[in-house]
Protein backbone atom coordinates (compact mmCIF):
# COMPACT_ATOMS: atom_id res chain seq x y z
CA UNK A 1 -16.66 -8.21 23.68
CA UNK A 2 -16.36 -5.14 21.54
CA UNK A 3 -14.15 -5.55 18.51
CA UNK A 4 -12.57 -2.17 17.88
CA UNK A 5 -9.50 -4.28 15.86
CA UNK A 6 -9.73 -6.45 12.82
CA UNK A 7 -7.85 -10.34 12.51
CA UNK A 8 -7.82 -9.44 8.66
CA UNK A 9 -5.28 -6.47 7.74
CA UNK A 10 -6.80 -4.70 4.62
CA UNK A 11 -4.43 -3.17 1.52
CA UNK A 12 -7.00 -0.75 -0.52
CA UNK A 13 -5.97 -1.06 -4.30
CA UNK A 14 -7.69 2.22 -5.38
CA UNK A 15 -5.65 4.66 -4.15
CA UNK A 16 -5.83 8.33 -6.20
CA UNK A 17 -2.38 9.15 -7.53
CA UNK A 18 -1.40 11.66 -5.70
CA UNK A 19 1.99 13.17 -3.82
CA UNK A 20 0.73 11.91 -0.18
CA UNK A 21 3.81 14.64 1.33
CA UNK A 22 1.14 17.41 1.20
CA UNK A 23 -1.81 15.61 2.42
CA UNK A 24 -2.98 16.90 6.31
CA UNK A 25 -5.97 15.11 6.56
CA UNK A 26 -8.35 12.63 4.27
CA UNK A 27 -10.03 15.62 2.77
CA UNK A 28 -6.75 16.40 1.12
CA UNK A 29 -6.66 13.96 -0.66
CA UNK A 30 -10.23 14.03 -2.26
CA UNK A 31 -8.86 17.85 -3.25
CA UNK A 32 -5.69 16.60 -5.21
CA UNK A 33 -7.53 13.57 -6.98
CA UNK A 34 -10.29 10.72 -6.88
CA UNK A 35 -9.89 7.25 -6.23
CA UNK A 36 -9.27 4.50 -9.09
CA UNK A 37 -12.22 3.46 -11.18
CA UNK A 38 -13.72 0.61 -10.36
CA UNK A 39 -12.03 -1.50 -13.09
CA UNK A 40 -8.63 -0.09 -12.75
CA UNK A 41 -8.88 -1.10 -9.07
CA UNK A 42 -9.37 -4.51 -10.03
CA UNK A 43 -6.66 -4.83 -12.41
CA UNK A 44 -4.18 -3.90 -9.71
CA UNK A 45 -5.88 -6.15 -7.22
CA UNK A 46 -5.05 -8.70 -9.43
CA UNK A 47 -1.75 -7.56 -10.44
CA UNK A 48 -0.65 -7.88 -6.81
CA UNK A 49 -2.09 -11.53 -6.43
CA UNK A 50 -0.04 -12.50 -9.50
CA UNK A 51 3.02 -11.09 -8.34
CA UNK A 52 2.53 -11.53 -4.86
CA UNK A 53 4.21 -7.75 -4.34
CA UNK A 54 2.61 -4.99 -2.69
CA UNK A 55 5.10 -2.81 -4.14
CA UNK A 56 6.10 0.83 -1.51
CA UNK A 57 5.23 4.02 -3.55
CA UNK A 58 4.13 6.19 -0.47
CA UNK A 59 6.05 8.42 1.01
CA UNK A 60 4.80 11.33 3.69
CA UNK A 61 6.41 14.44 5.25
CA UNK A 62 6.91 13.94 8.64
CA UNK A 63 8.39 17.12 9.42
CA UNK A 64 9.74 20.48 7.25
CA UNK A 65 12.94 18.44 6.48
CA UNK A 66 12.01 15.10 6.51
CA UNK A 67 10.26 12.47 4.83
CA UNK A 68 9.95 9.02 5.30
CA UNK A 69 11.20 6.24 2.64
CA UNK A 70 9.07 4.46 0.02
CA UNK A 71 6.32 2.03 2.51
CA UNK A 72 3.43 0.25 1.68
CA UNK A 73 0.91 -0.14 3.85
CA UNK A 74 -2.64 -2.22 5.59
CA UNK A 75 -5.47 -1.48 7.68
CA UNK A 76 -6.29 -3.09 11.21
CA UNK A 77 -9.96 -1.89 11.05
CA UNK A 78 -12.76 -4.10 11.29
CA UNK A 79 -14.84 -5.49 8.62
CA UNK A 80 -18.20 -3.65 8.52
CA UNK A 81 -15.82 -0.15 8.94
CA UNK A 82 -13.91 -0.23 5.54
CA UNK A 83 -16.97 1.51 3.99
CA UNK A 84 -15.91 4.54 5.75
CA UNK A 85 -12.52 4.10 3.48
CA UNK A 86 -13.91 4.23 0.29
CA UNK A 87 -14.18 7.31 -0.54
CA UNK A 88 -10.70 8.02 -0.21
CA UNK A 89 -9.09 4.24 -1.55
CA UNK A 90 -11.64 2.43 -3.72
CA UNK A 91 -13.66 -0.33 -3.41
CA UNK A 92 -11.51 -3.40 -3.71
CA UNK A 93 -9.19 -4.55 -1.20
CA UNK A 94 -6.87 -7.70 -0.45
CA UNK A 95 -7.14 -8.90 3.18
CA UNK A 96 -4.16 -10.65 4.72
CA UNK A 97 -4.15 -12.31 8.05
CA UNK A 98 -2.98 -10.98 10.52
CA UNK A 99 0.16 -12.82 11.73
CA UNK A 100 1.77 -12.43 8.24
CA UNK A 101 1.09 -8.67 8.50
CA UNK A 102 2.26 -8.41 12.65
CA UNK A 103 5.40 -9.81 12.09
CA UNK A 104 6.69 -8.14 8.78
CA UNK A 105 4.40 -5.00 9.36
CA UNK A 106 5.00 -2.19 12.24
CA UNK A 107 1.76 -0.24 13.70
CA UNK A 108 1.92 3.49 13.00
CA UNK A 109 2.45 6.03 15.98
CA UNK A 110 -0.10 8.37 15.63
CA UNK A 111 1.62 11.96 16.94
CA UNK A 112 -1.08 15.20 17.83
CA UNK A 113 -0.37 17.75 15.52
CA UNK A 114 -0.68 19.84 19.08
CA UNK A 115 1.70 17.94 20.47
CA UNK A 116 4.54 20.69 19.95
CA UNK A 117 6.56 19.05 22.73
CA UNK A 118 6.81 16.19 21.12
CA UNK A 119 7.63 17.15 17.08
CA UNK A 120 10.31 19.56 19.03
CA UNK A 121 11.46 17.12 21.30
CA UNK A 122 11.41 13.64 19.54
CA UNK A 123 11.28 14.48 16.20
CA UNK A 124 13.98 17.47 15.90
CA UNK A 125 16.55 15.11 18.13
CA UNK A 126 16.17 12.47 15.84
CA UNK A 127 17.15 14.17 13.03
CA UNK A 128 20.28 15.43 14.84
CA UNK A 129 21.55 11.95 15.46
CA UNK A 130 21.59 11.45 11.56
CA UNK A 131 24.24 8.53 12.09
CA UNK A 132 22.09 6.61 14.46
CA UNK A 133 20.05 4.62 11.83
CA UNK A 134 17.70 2.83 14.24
CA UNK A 135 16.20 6.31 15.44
CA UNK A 136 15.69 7.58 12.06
CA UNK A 137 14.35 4.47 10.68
CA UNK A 138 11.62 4.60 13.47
CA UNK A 139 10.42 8.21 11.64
CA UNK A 140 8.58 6.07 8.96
CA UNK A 141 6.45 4.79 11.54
CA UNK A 142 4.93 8.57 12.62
CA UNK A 143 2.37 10.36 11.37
CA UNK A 144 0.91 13.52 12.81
CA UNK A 145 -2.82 14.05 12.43
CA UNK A 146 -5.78 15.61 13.96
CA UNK A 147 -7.64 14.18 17.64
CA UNK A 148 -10.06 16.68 17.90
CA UNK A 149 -11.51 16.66 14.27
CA UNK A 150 -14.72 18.21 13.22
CA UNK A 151 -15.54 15.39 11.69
CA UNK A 152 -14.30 11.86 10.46
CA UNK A 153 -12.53 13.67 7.14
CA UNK A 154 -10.44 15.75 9.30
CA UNK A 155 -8.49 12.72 10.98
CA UNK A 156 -6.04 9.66 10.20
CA UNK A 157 -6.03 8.39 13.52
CA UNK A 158 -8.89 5.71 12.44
CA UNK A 159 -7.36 4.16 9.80
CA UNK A 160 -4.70 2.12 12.23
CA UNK A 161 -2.49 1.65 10.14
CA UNK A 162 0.23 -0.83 9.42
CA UNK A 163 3.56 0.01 7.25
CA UNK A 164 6.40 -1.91 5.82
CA UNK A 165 9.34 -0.06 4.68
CA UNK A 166 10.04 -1.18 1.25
CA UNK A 167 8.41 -3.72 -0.90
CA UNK A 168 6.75 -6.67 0.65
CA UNK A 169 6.85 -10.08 -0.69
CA UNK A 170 4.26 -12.37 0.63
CA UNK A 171 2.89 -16.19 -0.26
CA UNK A 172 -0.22 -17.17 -1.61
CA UNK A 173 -1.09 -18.52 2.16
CA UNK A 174 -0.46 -14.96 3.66
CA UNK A 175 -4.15 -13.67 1.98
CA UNK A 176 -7.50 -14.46 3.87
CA UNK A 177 -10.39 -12.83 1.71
CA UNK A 178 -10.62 -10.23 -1.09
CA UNK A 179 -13.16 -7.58 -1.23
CA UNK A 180 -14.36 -6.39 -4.84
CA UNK A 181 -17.57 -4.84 -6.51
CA UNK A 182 -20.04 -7.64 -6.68
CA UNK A 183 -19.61 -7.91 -10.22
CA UNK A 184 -16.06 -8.87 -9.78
CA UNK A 185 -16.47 -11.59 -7.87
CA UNK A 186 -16.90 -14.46 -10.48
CA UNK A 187 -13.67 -13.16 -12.21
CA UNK A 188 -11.53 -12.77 -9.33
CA UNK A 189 -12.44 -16.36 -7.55
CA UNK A 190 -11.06 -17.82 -11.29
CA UNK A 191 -8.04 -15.27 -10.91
CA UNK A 192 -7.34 -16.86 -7.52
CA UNK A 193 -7.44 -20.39 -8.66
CA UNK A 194 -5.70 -19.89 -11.94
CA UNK A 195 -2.22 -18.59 -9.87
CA UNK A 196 -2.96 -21.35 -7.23
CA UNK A 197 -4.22 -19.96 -4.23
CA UNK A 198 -5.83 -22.00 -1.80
CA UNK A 199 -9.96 -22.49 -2.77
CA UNK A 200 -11.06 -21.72 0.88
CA UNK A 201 -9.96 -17.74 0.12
CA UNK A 202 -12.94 -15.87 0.79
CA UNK A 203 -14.04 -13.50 -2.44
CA UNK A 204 -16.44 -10.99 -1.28
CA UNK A 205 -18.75 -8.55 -2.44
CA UNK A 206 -18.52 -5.04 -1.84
CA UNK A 207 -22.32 -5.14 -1.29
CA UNK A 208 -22.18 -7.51 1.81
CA UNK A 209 -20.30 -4.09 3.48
CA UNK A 210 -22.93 -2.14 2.63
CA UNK A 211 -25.60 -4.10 3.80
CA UNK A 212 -23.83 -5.13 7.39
């Protein structure tokens, strides 16, 4: 059976600092900035795991007038894929199974940015009914993007991703592996231990996702 979906929802922790309103597609956001270093990465990897916050700092213009509110975010991709993200979000990444993320977490509706009937239609009415909360709440789930694409840095539509509106507070039994550089590894299988995770966490190297 082909496995286009992952069980393990990834959160990148090397994300560029950068206002994500003006990004179109992933090249944009290799123009504004660069991923985290390696190290700095890490440190927030960690940060997260000690806190056990994945705090919302993103934010994205959904249409001239509107943005959504502060979300965080994951990634239903499989394993041997998330080298493709790398360029854009860094190479360390906290995986968290998938129940926890399904049931807190809301899949984003990917719109056509061709799809003028629908930004007109949808979109434009929502905004209208600015006292119906439950229809503008459900903007923070769209983003427009790209399905014919040149190539793979000219779309969004593969990173199926997850959002939460607002911080999300999870337990130490919500996380199911951690990705990191492979000289990382040692350090962040004490980290896990030392804030008392469970032992059978899986700490992986970043190397394993090249070589799979």
């Amino acid at each position: 059976m082909q496995r286009y979906y992952s069980t393990i929802y990834w959160h990148f922790t090397g994300s560029p600092i950068i206002d994500w309103r003006s990004i179109k597609q992933p090249e944009d956001i290799l123009k504004l900035g660069k991923p985290k270093s390696e190290g700095k990465s890490v440190s927030i990897l960690k940060e997260i795991l000690k806190s056990k916050l994945l705090r919302a700092t993103c934010t994205e213009q959904i249409t001239e007038t509107y943005h959504t509110k502060e979300f965080c975010c994951t990634t239903d991709i499989p394993f041997k894929d998330l080298l493709n993200h790398a360029p854009y979000y860094g190479r360390a990444a906290i995986g968290f199974k998938a129940n926890f993320i399904q049931h807190q977490f809301s899949p984003v509706f990917y719109v056509s940015s061709e799809n003028r009937s629908f930004q007109h239609n949808v979109l434009e009415n929502i905004q209208l009914q600015s006292n119906n909360f439950s229809l503008e709440f459900l903007l923070n789930f769209i983003k427009i993007t790209n399905f014919t694409p040149k190539s793979e840095e000219h779309t969004f539509y593969r990173e199926k991703e997850w959002r939460h509106v607002g911080d999300y507070h999870f337990t130490e039994d919500s996380i199911a592996a951690i990705v990191v550089p492979n000289h990382y590894v040692p350090d962040v299988r004490k980290y896990l231990l030392l804030h008392h995770y469970p032992e059978d966490i899986s700490v992986l190297s970043w190397k394993l996702i090249e070589q799979a």
